[in-house]
Protein backbone atom coordinates (compact mmCIF):
# COMPACT_ATOMS: atom_id res chain seq x y z
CA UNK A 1 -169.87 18.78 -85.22
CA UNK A 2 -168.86 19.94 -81.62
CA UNK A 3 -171.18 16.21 -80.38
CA UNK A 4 -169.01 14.10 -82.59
CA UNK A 5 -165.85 15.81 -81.73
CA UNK A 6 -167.19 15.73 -78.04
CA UNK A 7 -167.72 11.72 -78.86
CA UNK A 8 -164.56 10.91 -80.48
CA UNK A 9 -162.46 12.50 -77.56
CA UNK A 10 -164.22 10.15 -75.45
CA UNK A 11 -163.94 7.15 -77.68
CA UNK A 12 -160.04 8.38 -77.30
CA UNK A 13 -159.94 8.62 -73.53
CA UNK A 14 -161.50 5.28 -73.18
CA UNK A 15 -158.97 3.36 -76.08
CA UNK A 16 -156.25 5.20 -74.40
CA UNK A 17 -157.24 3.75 -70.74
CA UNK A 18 -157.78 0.99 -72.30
CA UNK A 19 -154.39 0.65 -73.63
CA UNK A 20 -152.63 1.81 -70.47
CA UNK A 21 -154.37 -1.17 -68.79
CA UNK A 22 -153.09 -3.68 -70.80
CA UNK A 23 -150.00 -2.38 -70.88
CA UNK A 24 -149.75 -2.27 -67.27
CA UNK A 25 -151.43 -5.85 -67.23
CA UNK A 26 -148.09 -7.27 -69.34
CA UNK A 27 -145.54 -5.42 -67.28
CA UNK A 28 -146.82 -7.00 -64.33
CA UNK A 29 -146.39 -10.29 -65.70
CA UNK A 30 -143.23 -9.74 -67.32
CA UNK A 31 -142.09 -8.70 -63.60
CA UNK A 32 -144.18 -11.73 -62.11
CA UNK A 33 -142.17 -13.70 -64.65
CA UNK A 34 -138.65 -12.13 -63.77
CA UNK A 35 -138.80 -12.76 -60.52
CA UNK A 36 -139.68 -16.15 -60.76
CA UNK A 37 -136.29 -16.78 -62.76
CA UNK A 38 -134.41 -14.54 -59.84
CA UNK A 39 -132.02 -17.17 -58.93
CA UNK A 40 -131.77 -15.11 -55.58
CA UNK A 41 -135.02 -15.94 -54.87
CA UNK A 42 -134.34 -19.23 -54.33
CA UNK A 43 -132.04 -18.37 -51.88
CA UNK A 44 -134.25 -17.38 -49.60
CA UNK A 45 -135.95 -20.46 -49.66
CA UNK A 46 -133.05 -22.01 -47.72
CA UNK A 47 -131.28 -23.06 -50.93
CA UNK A 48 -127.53 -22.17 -51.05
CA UNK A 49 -125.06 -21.38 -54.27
CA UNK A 50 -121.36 -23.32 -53.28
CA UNK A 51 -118.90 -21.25 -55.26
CA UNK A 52 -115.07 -22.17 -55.81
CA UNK A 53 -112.37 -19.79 -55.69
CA UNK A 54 -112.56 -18.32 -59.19
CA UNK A 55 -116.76 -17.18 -58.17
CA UNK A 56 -117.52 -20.61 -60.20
CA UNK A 57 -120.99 -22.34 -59.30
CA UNK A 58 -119.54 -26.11 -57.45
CA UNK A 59 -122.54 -28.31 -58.69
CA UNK A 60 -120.66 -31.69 -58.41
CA UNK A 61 -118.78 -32.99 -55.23
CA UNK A 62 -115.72 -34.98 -57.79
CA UNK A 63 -114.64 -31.54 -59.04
CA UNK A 64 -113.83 -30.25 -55.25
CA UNK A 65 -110.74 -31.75 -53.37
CA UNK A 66 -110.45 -31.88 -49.78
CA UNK A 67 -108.82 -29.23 -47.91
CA UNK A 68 -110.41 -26.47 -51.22
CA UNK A 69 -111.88 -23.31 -49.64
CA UNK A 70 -115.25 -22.64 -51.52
CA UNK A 71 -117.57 -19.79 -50.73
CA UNK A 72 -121.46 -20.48 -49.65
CA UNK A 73 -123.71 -17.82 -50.52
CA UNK A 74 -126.88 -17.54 -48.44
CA UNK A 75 -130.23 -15.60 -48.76
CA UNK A 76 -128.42 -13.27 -46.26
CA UNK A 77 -124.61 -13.35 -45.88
CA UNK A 78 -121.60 -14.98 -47.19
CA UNK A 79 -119.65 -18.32 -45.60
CA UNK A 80 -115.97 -18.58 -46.13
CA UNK A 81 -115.47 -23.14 -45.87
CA UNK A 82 -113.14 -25.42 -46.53
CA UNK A 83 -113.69 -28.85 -48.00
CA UNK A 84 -113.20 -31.75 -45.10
CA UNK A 85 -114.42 -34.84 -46.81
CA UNK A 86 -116.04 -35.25 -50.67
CA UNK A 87 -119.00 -37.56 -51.17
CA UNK A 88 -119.76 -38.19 -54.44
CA UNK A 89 -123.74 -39.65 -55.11
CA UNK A 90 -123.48 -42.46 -57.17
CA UNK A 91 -126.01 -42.70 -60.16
CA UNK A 92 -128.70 -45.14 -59.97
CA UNK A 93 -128.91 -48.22 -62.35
């Protein structure tokens, strides 16, 4: 009895490092994965995020008018603008 009890607390330790492993293994993807989708991250690639003055993400150059402050967030820092000139990119086709 005290060699299978000796066995099966082995058997344990091993399913229970196994386990741990795994577990590890996903949370390191899930975090792999998460910051992937860090829409910081993309900052730093020398991307910036143009927001108007209600913290509103500017993606297209008709909805600004000339003389509009907007805000440009950068990887490190904040710029304070304002709008000179608006040039829309006309769609091809």
């Amino acid at each position: 009895r005290m060699d299978r009890l000796t066995q099966m607390g082995l058997m344990l330790r091993h399913a229970v490092h196994r386990l741990v492993a795994q577990a590890e293994a996903r949370f390191s993807s899930r975090q792999s994965q998460l910051a992937a989708l860090d829409p910081t991250a993309i900052l730093h690639r020398g991307y910036a995020l143009v927001l108007d003055q209600d913290s509103r993400v500017v993606t297209d150059a008709q909805g600004v008018a000339v003389g509009q402050p907007l805000s440009v967030r950068l990887a490190k820092g904040l710029l304070d603008i304002r709008v000179e000139a608006t040039h829309p990119v006309s769609k091809p086709g």
